[in-house]
C-alpha atoms as a PDB file:
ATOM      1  CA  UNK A   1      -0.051 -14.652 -17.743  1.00  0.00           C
ATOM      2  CA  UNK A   2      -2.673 -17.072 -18.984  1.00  0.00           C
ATOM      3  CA  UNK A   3      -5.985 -15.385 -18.524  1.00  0.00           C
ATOM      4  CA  UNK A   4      -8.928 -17.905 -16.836  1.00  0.00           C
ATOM      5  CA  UNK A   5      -5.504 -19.870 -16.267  1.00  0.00           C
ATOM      6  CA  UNK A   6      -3.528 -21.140 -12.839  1.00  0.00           C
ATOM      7  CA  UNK A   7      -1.066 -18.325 -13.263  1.00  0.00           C
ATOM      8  CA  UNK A   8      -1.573 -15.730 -10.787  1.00  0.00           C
ATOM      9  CA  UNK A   9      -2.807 -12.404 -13.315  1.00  0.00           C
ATOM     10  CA  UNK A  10      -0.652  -9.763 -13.719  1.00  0.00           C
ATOM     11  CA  UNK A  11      -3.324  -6.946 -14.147  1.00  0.00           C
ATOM     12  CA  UNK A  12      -3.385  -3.779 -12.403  1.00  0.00           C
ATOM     13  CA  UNK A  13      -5.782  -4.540  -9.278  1.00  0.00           C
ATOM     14  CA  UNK A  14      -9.242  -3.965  -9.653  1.00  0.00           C
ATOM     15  CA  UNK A  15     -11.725  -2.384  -8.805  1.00  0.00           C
ATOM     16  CA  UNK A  16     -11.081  -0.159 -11.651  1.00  0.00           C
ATOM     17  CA  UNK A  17     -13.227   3.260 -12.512  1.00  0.00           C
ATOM     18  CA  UNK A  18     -14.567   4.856 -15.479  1.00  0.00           C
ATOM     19  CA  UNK A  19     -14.159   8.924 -16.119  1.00  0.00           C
ATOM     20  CA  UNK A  20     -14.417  11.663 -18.591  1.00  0.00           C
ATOM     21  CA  UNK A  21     -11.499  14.578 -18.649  1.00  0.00           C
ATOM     22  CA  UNK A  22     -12.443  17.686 -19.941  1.00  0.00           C
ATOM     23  CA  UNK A  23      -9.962  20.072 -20.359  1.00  0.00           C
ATOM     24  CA  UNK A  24     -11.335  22.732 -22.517  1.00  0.00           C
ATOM     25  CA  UNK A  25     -14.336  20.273 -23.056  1.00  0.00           C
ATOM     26  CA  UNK A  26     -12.233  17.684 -25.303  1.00  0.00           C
ATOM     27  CA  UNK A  27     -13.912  15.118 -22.666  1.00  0.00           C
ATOM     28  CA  UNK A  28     -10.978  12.404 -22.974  1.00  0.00           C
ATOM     29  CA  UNK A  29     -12.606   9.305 -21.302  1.00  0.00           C
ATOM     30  CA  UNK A  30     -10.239   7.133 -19.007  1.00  0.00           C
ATOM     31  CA  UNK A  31      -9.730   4.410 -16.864  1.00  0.00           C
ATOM     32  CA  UNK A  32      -8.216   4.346 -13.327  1.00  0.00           C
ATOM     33  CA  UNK A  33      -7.469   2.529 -10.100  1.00  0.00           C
ATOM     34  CA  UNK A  34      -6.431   2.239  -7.049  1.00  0.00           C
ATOM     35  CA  UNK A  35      -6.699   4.432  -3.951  1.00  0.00           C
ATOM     36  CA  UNK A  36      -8.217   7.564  -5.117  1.00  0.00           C
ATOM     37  CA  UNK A  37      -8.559   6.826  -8.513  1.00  0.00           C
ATOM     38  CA  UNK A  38      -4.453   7.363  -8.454  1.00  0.00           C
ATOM     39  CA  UNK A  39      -3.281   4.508 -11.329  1.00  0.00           C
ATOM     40  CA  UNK A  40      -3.690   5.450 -14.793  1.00  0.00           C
ATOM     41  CA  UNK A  41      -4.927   1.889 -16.479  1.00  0.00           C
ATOM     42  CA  UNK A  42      -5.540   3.182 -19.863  1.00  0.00           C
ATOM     43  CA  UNK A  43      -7.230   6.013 -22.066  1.00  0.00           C
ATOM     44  CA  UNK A  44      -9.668   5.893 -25.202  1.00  0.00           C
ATOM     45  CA  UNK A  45      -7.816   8.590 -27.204  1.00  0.00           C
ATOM     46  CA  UNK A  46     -11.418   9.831 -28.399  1.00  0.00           C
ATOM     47  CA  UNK A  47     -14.301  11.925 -27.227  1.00  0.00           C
ATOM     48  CA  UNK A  48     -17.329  10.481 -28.358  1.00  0.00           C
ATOM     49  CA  UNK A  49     -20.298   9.264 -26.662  1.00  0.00           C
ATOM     50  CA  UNK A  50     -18.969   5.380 -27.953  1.00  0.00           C
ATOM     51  CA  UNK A  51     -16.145   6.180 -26.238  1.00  0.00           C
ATOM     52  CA  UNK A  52     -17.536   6.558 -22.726  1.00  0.00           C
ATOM     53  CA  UNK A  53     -19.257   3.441 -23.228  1.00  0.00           C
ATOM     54  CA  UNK A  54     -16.265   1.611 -24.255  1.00  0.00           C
ATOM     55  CA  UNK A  55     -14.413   3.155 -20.909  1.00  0.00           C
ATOM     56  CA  UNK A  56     -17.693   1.679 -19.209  1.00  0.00           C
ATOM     57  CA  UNK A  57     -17.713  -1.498 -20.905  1.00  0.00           C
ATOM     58  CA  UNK A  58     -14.117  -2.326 -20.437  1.00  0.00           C
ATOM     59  CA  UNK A  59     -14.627  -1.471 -16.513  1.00  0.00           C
ATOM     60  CA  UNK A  60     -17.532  -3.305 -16.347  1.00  0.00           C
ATOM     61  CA  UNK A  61     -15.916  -6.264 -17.336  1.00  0.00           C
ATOM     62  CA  UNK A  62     -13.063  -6.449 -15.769  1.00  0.00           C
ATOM     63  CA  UNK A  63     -14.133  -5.174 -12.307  1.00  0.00           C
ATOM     64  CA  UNK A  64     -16.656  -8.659 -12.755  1.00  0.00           C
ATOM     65  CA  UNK A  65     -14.148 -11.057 -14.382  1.00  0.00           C
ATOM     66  CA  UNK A  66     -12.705 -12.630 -11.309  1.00  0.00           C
ATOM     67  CA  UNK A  67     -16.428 -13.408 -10.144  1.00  0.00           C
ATOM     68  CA  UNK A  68     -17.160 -14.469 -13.422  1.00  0.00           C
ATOM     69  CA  UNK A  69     -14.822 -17.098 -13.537  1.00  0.00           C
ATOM     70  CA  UNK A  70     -15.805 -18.514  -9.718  1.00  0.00           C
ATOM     71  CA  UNK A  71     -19.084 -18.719 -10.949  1.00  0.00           C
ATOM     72  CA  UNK A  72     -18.432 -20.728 -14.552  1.00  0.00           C
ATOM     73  CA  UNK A  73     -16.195 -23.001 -12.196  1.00  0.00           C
ATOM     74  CA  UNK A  74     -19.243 -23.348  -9.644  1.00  0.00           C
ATOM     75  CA  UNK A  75     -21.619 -24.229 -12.970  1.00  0.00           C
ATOM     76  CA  UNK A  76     -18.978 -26.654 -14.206  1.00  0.00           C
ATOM     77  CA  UNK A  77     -18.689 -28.217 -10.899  1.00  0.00           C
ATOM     78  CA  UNK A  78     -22.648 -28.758 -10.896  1.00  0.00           C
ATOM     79  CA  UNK A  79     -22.966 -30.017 -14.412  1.00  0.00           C
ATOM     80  CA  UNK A  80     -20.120 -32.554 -13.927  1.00  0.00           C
ATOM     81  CA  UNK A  81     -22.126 -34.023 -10.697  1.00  0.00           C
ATOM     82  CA  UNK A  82     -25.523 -34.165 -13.084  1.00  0.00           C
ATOM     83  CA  UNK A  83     -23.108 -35.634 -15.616  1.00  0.00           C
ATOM     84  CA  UNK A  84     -22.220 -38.737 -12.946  1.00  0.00           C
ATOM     85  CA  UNK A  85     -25.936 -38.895 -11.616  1.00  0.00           C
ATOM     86  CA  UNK A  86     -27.178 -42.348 -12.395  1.00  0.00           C
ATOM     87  CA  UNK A  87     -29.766 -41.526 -15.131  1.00  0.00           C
ATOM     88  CA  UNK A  88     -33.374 -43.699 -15.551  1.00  0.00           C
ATOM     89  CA  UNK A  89     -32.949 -44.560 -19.264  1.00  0.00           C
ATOM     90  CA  UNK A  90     -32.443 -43.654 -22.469  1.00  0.00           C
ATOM     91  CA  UNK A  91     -34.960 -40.097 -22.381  1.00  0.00           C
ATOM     92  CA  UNK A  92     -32.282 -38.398 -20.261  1.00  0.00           C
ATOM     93  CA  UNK A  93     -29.871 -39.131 -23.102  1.00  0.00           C
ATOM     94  CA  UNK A  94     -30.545 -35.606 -24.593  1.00  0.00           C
ATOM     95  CA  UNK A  95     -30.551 -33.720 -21.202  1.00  0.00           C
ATOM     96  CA  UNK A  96     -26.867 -35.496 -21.305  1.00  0.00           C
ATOM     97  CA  UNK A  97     -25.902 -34.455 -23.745  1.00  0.00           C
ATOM     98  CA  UNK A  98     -26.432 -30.419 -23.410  1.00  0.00           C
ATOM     99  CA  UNK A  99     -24.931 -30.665 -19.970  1.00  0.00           C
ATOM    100  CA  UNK A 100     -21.690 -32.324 -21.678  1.00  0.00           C
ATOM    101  CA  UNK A 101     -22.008 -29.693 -24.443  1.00  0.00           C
ATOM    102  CA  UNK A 102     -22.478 -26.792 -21.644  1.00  0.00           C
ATOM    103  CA  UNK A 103     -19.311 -28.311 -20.137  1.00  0.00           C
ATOM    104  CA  UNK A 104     -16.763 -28.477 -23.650  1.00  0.00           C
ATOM    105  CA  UNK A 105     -18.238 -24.751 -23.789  1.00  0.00           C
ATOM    106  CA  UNK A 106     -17.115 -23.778 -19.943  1.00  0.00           C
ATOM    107  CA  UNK A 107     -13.853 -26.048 -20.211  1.00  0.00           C
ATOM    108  CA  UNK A 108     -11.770 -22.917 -22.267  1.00  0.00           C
ATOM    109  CA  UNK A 109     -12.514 -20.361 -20.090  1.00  0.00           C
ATOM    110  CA  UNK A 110     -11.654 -21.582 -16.654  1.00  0.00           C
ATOM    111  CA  UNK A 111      -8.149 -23.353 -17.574  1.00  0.00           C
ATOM    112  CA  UNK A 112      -5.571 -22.508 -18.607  1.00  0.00           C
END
């Protein structure tokens, strides 16, 4: 699996979910998917309140990363037709110049 890459991912299908287990209030926070929550993706091992916003975070992000990456493709798409736009003169040079720099930034993350 190459992630942002042209192989297909491997991942547990998202979207995935966010809880907090409490037997006898240890409050384990965990992450799940699937059809009524029934695929165990992964557990934070603690019970702190950092914990339940890691389980959040980590949700979060990869419930989004799929859209994430349509949308950096969109922006590079966009930037590379400003890129070939026939500029006025020189004074675009520097607007140029950040949209080339905006694209070697995007380039990593949407190939593979």
């Amino acid at each position: 699996m190459i992630l942002g890459g042209m192989m297909e991912s491997k991942h547990t299908p998202t979207p995935w979910k966010a809880h907090t287990f409490e037997p006898e209030q240890s409050k384990e926070h965990y992450i799940t998917a699937g059809i009524n929550d029934q695929i165990p993706v992964a557990h934070t091992g603690r019970w702190d309140t950092a914990s339940a916003a890691d389980a959040a975070f980590i949700v979060k992000a990869c419930n989004e990363y799929e859209e994430l990456i349509h949308e950096l493709r969109m922006a590079d798409g966009l930037l590379r037709d400003l890129l070939n736009f026939k500029w006025a003169d020189d004074d675009d040079a520097h607007l140029r110049e950040c949209v080339n720099e905006r694209l070697v930034a995007i380039e990593p993350l949407i190939s593979g």
